[in-house]
C-alpha atoms as a PDB file:
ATOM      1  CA  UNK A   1      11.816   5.838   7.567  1.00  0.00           C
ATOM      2  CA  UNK A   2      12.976   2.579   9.025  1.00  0.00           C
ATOM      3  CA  UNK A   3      14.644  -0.184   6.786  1.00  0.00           C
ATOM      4  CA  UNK A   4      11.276  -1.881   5.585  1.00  0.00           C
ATOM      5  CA  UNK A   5      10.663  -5.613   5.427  1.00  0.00           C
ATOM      6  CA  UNK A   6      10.421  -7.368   2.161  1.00  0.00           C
ATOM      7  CA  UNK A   7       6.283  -7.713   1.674  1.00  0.00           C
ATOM      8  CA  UNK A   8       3.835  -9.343  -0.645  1.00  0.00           C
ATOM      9  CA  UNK A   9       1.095 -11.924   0.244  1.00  0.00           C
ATOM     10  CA  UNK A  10      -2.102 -13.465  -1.370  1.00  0.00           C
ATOM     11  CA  UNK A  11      -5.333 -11.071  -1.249  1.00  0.00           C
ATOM     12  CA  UNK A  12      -7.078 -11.387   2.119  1.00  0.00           C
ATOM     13  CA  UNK A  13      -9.462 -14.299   2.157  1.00  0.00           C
ATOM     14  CA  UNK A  14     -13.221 -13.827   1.849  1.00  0.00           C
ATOM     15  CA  UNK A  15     -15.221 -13.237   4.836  1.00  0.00           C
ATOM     16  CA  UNK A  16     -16.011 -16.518   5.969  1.00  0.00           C
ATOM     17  CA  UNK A  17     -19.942 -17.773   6.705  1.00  0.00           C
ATOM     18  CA  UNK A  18     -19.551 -16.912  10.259  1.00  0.00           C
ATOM     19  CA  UNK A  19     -18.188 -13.401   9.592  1.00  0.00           C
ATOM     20  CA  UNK A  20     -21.055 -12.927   7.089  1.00  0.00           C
ATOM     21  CA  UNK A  21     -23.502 -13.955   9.327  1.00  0.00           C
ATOM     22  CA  UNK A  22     -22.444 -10.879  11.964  1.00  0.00           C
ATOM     23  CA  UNK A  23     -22.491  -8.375   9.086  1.00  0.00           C
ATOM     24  CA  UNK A  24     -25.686  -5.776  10.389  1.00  0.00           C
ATOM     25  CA  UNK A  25     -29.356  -7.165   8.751  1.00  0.00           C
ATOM     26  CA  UNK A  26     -32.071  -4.926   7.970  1.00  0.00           C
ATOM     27  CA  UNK A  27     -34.804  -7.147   7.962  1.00  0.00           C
ATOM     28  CA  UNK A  28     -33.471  -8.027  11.916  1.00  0.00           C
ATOM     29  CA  UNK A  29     -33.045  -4.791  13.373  1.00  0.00           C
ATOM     30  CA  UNK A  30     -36.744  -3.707  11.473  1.00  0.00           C
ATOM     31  CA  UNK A  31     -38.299  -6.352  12.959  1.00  0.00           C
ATOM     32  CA  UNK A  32     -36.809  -5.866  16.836  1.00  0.00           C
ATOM     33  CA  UNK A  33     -37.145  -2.156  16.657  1.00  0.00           C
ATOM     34  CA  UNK A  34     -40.933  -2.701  15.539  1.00  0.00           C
ATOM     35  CA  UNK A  35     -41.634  -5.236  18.147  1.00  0.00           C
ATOM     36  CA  UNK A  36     -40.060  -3.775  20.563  1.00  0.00           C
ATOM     37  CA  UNK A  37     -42.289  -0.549  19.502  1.00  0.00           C
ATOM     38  CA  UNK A  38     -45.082  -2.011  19.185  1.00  0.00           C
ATOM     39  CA  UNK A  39     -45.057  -3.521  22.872  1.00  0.00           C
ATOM     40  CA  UNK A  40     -44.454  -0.142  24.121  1.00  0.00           C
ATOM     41  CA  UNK A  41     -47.492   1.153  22.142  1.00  0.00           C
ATOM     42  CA  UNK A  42     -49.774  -1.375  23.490  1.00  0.00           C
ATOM     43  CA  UNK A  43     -49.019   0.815  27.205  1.00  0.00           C
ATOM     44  CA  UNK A  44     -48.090   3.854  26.241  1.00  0.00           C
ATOM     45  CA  UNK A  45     -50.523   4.828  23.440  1.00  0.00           C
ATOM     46  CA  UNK A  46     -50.154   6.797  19.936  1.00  0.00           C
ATOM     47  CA  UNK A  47     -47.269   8.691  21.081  1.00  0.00           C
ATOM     48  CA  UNK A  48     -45.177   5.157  21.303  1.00  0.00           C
ATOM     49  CA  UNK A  49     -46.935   4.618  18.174  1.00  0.00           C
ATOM     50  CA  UNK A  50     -45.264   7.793  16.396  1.00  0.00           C
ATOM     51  CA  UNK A  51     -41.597   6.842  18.445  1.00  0.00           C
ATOM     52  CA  UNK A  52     -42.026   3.533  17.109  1.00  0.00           C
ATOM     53  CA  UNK A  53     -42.557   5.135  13.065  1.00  0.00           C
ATOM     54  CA  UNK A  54     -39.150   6.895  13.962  1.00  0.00           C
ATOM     55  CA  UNK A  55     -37.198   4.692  15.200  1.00  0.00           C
ATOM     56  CA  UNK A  56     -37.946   2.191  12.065  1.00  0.00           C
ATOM     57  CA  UNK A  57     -37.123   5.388   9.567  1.00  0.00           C
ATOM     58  CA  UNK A  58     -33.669   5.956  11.520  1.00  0.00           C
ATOM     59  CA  UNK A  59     -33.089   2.497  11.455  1.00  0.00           C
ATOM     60  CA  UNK A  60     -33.605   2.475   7.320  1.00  0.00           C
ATOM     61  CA  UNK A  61     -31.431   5.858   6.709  1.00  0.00           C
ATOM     62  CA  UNK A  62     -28.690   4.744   9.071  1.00  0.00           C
ATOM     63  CA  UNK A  63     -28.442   1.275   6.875  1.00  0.00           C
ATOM     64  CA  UNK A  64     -28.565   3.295   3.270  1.00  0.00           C
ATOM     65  CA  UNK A  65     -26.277   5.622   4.483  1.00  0.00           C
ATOM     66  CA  UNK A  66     -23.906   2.845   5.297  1.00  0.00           C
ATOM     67  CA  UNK A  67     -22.252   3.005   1.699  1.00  0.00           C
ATOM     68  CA  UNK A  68     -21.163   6.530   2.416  1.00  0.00           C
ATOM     69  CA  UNK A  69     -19.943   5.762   5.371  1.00  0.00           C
ATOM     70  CA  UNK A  70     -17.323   3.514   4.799  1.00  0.00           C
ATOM     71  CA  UNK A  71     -16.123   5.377   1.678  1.00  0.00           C
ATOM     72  CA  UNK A  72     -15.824   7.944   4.129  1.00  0.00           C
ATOM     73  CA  UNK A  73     -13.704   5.679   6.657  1.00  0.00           C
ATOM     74  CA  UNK A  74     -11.429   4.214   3.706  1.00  0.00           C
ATOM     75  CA  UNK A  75     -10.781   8.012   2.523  1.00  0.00           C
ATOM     76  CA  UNK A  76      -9.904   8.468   6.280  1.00  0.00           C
ATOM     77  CA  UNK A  77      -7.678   5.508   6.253  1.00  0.00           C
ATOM     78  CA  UNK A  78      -5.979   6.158   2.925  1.00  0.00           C
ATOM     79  CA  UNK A  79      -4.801   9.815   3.612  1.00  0.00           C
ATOM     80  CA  UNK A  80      -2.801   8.662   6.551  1.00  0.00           C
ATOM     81  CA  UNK A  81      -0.977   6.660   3.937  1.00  0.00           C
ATOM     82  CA  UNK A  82      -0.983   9.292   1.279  1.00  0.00           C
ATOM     83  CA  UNK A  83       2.523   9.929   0.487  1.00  0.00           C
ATOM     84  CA  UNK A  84       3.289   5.961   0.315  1.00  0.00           C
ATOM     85  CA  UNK A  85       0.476   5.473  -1.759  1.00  0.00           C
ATOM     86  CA  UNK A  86       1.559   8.321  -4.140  1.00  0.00           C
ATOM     87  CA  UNK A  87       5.189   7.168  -4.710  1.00  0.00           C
ATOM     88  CA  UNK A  88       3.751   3.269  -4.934  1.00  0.00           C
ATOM     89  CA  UNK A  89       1.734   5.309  -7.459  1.00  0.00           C
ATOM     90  CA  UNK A  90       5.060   6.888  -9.078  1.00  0.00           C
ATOM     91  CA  UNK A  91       6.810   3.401  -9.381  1.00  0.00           C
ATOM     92  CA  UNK A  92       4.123   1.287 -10.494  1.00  0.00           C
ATOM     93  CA  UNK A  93       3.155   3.088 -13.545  1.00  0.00           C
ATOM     94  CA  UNK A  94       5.056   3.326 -16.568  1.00  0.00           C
ATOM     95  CA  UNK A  95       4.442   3.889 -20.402  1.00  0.00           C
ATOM     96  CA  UNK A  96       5.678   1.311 -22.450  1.00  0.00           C
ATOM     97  CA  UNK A  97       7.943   1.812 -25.972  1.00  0.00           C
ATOM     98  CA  UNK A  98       4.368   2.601 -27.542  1.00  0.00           C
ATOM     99  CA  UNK A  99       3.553   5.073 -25.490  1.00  0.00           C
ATOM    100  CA  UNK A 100       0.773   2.811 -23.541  1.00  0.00           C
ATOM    101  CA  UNK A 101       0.404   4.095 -19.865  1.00  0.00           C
ATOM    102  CA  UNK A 102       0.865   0.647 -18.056  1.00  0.00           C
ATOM    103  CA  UNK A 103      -0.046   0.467 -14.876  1.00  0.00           C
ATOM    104  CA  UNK A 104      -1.002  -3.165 -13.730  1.00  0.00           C
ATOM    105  CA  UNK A 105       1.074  -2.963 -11.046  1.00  0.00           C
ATOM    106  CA  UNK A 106      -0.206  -0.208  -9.316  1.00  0.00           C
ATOM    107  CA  UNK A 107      -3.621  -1.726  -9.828  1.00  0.00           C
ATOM    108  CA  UNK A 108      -2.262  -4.711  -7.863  1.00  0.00           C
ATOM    109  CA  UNK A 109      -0.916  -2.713  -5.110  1.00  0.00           C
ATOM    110  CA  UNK A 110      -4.301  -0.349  -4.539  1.00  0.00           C
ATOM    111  CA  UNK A 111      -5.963  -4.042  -4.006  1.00  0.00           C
ATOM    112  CA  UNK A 112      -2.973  -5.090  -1.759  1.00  0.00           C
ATOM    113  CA  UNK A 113      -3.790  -1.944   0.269  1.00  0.00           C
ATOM    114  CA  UNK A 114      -7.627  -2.023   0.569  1.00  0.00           C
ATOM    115  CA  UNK A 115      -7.085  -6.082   1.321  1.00  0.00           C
ATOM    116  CA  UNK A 116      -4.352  -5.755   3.677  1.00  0.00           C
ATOM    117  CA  UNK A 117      -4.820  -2.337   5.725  1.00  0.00           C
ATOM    118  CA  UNK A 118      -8.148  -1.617   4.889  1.00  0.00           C
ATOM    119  CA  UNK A 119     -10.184  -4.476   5.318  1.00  0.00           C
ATOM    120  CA  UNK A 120      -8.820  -5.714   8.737  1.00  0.00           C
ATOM    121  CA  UNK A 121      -8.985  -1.938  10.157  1.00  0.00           C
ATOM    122  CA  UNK A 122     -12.342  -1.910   9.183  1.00  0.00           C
ATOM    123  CA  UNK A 123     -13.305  -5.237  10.655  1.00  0.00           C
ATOM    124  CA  UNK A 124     -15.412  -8.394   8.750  1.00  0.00           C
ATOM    125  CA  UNK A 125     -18.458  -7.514   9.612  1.00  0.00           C
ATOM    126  CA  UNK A 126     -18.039  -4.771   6.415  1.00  0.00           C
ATOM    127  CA  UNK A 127     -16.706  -7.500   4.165  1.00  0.00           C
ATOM    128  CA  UNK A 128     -19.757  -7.775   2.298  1.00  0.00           C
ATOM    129  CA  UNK A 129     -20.200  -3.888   1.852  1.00  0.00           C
ATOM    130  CA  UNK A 130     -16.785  -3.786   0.976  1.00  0.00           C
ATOM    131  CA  UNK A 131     -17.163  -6.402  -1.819  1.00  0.00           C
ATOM    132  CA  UNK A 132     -19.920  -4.394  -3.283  1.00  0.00           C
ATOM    133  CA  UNK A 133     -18.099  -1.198  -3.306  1.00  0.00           C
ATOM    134  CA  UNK A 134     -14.857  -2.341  -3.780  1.00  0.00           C
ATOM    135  CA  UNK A 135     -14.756  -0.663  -7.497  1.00  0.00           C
ATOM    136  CA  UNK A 136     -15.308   3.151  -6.056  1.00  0.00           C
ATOM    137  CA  UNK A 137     -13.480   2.185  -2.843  1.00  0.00           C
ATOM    138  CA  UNK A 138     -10.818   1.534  -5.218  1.00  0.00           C
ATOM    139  CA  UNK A 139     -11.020   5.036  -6.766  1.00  0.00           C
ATOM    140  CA  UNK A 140     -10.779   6.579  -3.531  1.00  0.00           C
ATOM    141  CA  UNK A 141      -7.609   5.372  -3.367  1.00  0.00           C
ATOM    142  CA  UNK A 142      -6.492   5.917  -6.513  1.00  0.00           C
ATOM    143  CA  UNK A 143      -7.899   9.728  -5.974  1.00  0.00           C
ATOM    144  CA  UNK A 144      -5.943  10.126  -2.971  1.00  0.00           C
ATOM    145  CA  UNK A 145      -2.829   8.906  -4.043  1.00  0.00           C
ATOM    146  CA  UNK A 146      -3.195  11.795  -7.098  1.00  0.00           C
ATOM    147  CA  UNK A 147      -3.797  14.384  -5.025  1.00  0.00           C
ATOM    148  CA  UNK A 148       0.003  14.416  -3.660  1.00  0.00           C
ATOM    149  CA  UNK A 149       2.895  16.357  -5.014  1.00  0.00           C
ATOM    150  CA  UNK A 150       5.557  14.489  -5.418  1.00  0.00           C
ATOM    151  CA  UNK A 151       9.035  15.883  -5.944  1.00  0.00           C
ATOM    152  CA  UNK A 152       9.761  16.206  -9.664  1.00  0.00           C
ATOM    153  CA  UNK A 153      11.410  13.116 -10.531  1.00  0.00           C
ATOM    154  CA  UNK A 154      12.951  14.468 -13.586  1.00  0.00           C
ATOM    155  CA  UNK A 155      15.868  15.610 -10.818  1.00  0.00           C
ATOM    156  CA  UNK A 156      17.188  12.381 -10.832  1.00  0.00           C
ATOM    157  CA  UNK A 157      19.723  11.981 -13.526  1.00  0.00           C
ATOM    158  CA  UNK A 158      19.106   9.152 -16.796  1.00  0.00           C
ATOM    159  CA  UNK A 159      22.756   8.143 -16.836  1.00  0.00           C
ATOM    160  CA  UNK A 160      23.143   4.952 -14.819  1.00  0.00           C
ATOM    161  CA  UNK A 161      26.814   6.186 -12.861  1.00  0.00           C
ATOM    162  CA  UNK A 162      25.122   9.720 -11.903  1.00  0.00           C
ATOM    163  CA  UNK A 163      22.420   7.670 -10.756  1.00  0.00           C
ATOM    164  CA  UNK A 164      24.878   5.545  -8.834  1.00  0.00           C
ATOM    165  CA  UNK A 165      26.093   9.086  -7.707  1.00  0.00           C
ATOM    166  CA  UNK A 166      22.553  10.230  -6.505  1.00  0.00           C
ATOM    167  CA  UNK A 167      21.484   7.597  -4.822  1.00  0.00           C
ATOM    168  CA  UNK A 168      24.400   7.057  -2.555  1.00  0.00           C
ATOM    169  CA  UNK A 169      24.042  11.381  -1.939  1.00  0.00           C
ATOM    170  CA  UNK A 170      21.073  10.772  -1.022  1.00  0.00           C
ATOM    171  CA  UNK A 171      22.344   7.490   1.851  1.00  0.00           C
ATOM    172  CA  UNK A 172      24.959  10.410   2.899  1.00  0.00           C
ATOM    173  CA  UNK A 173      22.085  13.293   3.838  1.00  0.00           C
ATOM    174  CA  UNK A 174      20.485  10.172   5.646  1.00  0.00           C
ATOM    175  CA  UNK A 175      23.800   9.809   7.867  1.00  0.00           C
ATOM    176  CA  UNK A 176      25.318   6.708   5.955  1.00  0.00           C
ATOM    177  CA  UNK A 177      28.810   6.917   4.969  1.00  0.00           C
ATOM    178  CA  UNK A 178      28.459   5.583   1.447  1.00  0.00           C
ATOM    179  CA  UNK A 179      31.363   4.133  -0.665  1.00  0.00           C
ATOM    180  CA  UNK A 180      30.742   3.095  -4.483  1.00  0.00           C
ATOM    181  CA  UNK A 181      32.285   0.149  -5.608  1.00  0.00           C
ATOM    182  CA  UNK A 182      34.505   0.349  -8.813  1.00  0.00           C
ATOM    183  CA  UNK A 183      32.246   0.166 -12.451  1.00  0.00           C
ATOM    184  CA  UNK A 184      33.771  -3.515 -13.602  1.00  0.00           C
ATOM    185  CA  UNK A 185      33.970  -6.351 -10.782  1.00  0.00           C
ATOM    186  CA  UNK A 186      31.006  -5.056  -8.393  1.00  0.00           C
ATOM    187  CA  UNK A 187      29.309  -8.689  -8.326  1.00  0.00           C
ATOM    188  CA  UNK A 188      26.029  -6.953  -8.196  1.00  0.00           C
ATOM    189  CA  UNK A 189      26.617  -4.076  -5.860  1.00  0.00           C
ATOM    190  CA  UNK A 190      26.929   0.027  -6.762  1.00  0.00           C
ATOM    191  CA  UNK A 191      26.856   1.262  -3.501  1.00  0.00           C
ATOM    192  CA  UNK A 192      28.249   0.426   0.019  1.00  0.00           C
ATOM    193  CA  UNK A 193      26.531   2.005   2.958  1.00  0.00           C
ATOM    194  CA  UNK A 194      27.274   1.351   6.344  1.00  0.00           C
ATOM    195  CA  UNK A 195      25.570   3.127   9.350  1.00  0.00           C
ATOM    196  CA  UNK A 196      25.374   2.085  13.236  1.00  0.00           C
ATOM    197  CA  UNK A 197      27.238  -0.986  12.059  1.00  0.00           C
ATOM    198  CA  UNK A 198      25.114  -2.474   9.800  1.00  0.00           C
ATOM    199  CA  UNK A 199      26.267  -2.407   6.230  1.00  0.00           C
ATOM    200  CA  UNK A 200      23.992  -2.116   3.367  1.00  0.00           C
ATOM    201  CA  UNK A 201      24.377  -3.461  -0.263  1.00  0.00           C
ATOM    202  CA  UNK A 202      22.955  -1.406  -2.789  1.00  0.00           C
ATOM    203  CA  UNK A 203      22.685  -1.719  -6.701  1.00  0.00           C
ATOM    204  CA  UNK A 204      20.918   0.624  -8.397  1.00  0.00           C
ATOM    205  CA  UNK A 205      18.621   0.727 -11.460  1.00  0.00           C
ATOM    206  CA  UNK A 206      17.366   3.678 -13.498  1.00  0.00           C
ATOM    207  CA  UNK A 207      15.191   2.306 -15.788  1.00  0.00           C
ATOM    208  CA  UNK A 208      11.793   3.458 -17.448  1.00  0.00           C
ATOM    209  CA  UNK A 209       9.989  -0.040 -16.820  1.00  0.00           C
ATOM    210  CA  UNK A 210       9.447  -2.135 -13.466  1.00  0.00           C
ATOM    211  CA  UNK A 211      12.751  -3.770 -12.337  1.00  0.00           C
ATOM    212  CA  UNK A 212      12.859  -7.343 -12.451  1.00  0.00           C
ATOM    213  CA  UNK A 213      14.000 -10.866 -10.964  1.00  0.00           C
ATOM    214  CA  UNK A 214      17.843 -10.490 -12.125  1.00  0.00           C
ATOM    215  CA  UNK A 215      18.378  -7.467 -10.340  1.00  0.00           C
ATOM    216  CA  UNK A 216      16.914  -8.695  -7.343  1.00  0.00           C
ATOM    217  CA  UNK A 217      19.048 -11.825  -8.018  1.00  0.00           C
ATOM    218  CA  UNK A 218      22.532  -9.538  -8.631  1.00  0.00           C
ATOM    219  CA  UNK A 219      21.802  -8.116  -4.903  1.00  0.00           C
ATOM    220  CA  UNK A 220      21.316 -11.086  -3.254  1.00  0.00           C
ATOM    221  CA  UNK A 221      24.515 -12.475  -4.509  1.00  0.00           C
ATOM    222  CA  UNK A 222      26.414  -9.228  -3.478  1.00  0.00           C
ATOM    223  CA  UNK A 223      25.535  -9.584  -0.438  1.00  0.00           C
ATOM    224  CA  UNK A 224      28.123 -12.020   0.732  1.00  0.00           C
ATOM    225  CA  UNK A 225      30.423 -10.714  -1.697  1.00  0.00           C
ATOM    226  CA  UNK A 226      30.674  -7.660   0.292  1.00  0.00           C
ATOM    227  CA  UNK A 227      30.074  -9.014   3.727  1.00  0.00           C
ATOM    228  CA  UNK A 228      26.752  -6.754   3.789  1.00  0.00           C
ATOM    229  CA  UNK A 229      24.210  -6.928   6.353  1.00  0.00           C
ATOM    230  CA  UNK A 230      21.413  -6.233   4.270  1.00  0.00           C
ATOM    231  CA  UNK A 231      20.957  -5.969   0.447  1.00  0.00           C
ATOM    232  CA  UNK A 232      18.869  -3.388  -1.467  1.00  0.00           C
ATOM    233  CA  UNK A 233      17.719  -2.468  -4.647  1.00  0.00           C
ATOM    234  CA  UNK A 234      16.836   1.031  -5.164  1.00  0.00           C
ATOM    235  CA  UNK A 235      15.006   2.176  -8.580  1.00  0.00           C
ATOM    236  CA  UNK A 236      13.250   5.470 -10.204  1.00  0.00           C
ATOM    237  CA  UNK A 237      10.340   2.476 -11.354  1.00  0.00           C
ATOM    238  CA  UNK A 238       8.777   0.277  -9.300  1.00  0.00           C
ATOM    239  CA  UNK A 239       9.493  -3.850  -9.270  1.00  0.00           C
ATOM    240  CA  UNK A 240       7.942  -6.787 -11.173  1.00  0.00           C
ATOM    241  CA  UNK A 241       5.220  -9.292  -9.525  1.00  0.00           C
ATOM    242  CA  UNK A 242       8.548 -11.807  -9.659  1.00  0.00           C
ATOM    243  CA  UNK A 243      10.800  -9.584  -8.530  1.00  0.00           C
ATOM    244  CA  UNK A 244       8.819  -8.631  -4.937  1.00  0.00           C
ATOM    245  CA  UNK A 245       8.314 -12.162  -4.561  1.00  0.00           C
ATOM    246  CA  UNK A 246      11.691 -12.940  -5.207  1.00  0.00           C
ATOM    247  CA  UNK A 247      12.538  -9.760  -2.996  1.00  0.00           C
ATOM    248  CA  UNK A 248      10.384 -11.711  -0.054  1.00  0.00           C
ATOM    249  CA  UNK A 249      12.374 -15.064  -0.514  1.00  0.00           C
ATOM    250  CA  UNK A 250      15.598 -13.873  -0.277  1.00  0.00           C
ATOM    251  CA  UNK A 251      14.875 -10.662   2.144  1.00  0.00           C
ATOM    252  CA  UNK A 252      16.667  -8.008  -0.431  1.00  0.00           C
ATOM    253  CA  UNK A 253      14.737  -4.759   0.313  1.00  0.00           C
ATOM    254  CA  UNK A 254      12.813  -3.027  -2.773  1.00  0.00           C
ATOM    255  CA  UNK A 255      13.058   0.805  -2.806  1.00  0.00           C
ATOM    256  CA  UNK A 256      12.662   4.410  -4.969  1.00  0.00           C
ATOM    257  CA  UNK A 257      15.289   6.987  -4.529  1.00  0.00           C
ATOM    258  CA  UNK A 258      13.181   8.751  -2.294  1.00  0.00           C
ATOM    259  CA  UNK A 259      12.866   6.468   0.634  1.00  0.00           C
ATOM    260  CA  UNK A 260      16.688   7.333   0.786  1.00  0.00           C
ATOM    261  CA  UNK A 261      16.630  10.288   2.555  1.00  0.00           C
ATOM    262  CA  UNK A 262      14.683   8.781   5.581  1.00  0.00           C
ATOM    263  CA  UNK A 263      16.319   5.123   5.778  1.00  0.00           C
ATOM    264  CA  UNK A 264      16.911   4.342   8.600  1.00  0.00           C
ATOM    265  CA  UNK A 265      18.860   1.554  10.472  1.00  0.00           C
END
C-alpha cells in the first residue's frame, strides 16, 4: 500500500441540464423503434408487424430492468474496494459512553464513495437513476463492506505506549527501521520511521472515538521538529470531519494500524 494522499472534497455536483438531457428516454426510443417498425411493416407485411411488437417489448424490459442493472454494476464496483471499505467501516463507527452505535462518519464516507468512484465510473448519463436509487445503492455498499473479515482488532493493545509499541512493529514488518521517541519532550511525535530516505513522523492514538483536529495539529508541528518528510497519524478509530480536512490542509496522512503493514514509500 503506497503512502496515500490526504483526501476529502465536496459531494460530486448534480448532473447538470445537459447531462440530464443524454440520460436514455423511453418515450424516444418507443417512438423511433415504432416508426421505424411501422415503415418496415408498410413493405414487409404482418411479419414486420409482429418484429415491430418485439422490438417495442425489449425496448420496455431493457428500460425497467435498468434499476437492477446498475445495482448490479455498483456491487461490481464496490467489491473491488471491499477491504478499504470494510476498515473505513471499522474506523468510522464507534459507540459512544452510552452505548449508542455512532456511525455518522461512515455514513459520510459510503456517500463520498458512491459520489466520488461510483458516479464518474458509471458515467452522467445514470445520474438521474442513481439519484433515485441512491438509498439501496447505499446499502449495497454498506452490505459489502460487512461481508469482510477483518482481523480481530481486539489484538491491538488499550495502553497508549504498547500501542506506540505496535504500531511502530508493525512499520518494522513493512521494512521501516522505526525509532520511538522518548515519553516526555516528543513535540507531537511517537514514532520515527525512515525508509528509502524518506522519514516519517508518526503519533499515535488509541482511542474509542474518532480522532480529532489537535492530533492532527500535534503531527504537523512534529514534523519540523524532527526534520520528517512526511507526518502521520495512525489510530484504532477513524478521524473527525475537522480533522480530515485539517489532514488535507496541512498534508499529514490519516491512517488505522492496519495500513501499516503495506505502507509503502
Amino acid at each position: 500500500m503506497s503512502i496515500p494522499s490526504a483526501r476529502r472534497g465536496p459531494s460530486a455536483a448534480p448532473a447538470s441540464d445537459g447531462e440530464a438531457a443524454r440520460s436514455p428516454n423511453l418515450v424516444a426510443r418507443l417512438f423511433w423503434t415504432g416508426t421505424t417498425g411501422s415503415a418496415l411493416a408498410f413493405w414487409y407485411g404482418p411479419m414486420a408487424f409482429a418484429g415491430t411488437g418485439l422490438a417495442l417489448l425489449a425496448v420496455l424490459a431493457r428500460h425497467l430492468d435498468r434499476p437492477r442493472r446498475l445495482r448490479a454494476r455498483v456491487r461490481r464496483i464496490a467489491r473491488r474496494h471491499a477491504e478499504t471499505l470494510a476498515l473505513r467501516r471499522r474506523q468510522e463507527r464507534f459507540e459512544d459512553a452510552y452505548g449508542t452505535l455512532i456511525d455518522d462518519g461512515w455514513q459520510r464516507e459510503c456517500a463520498y464513495f458512491l459520489d466520488r468512484t461510483v458516479l464518474p465510473r458509471l458515467g452522467p448519463r445514470h445520474a438521474n437513476l442513481l439519484a433515485r436509487e441512491r438509498p439501496r445503492l447505499l446499502a449495497i455498499v454498506e452490505a459489502v463492506a460487512a461481508e469482510v473479515d477483518l482481523p480481530d482488532e481486539d489484538e491491538a493493545p488499550e495502553d497508549g505506549i504498547d500501542y506506540e509499541r505496535f504500531c511502530a512493529e508493525r512499520l518494522s514488518r513493512a521494512g521501516w527501521r522505526t525509532h520511538r521517541t522518548p515519553a516526555s519532550g516528543d513535540q507531537g511525535a511517537d514514532v520515527l520511521a525512515i525508509r528509502d530516505g524518506v522519514r516519517l513522523v508518526v503519533q499515535c492514538k488509541r482511542l474509542g472515538r474518532p480522532v480529532g483536529n489537535a492530533a492532527v495539529q500535534e503531527a504537523a508541528a512534529a514534523l519540523p521538529y524532527w526534520s520528517g518528510d512526511r507526518a502521520a497519524v495512525v489510530s484504532n478509530a477513524g478521524f473527525t470531519p475537522a480533522a480530515r480536512r485539517l489532514a488535507a490542509a496541512t498534508g499529514v496522512l490519516l491512517l488505522h494500524h492496519d495500513d501499516l503493514e503495506e505502507l509503502e514509500v
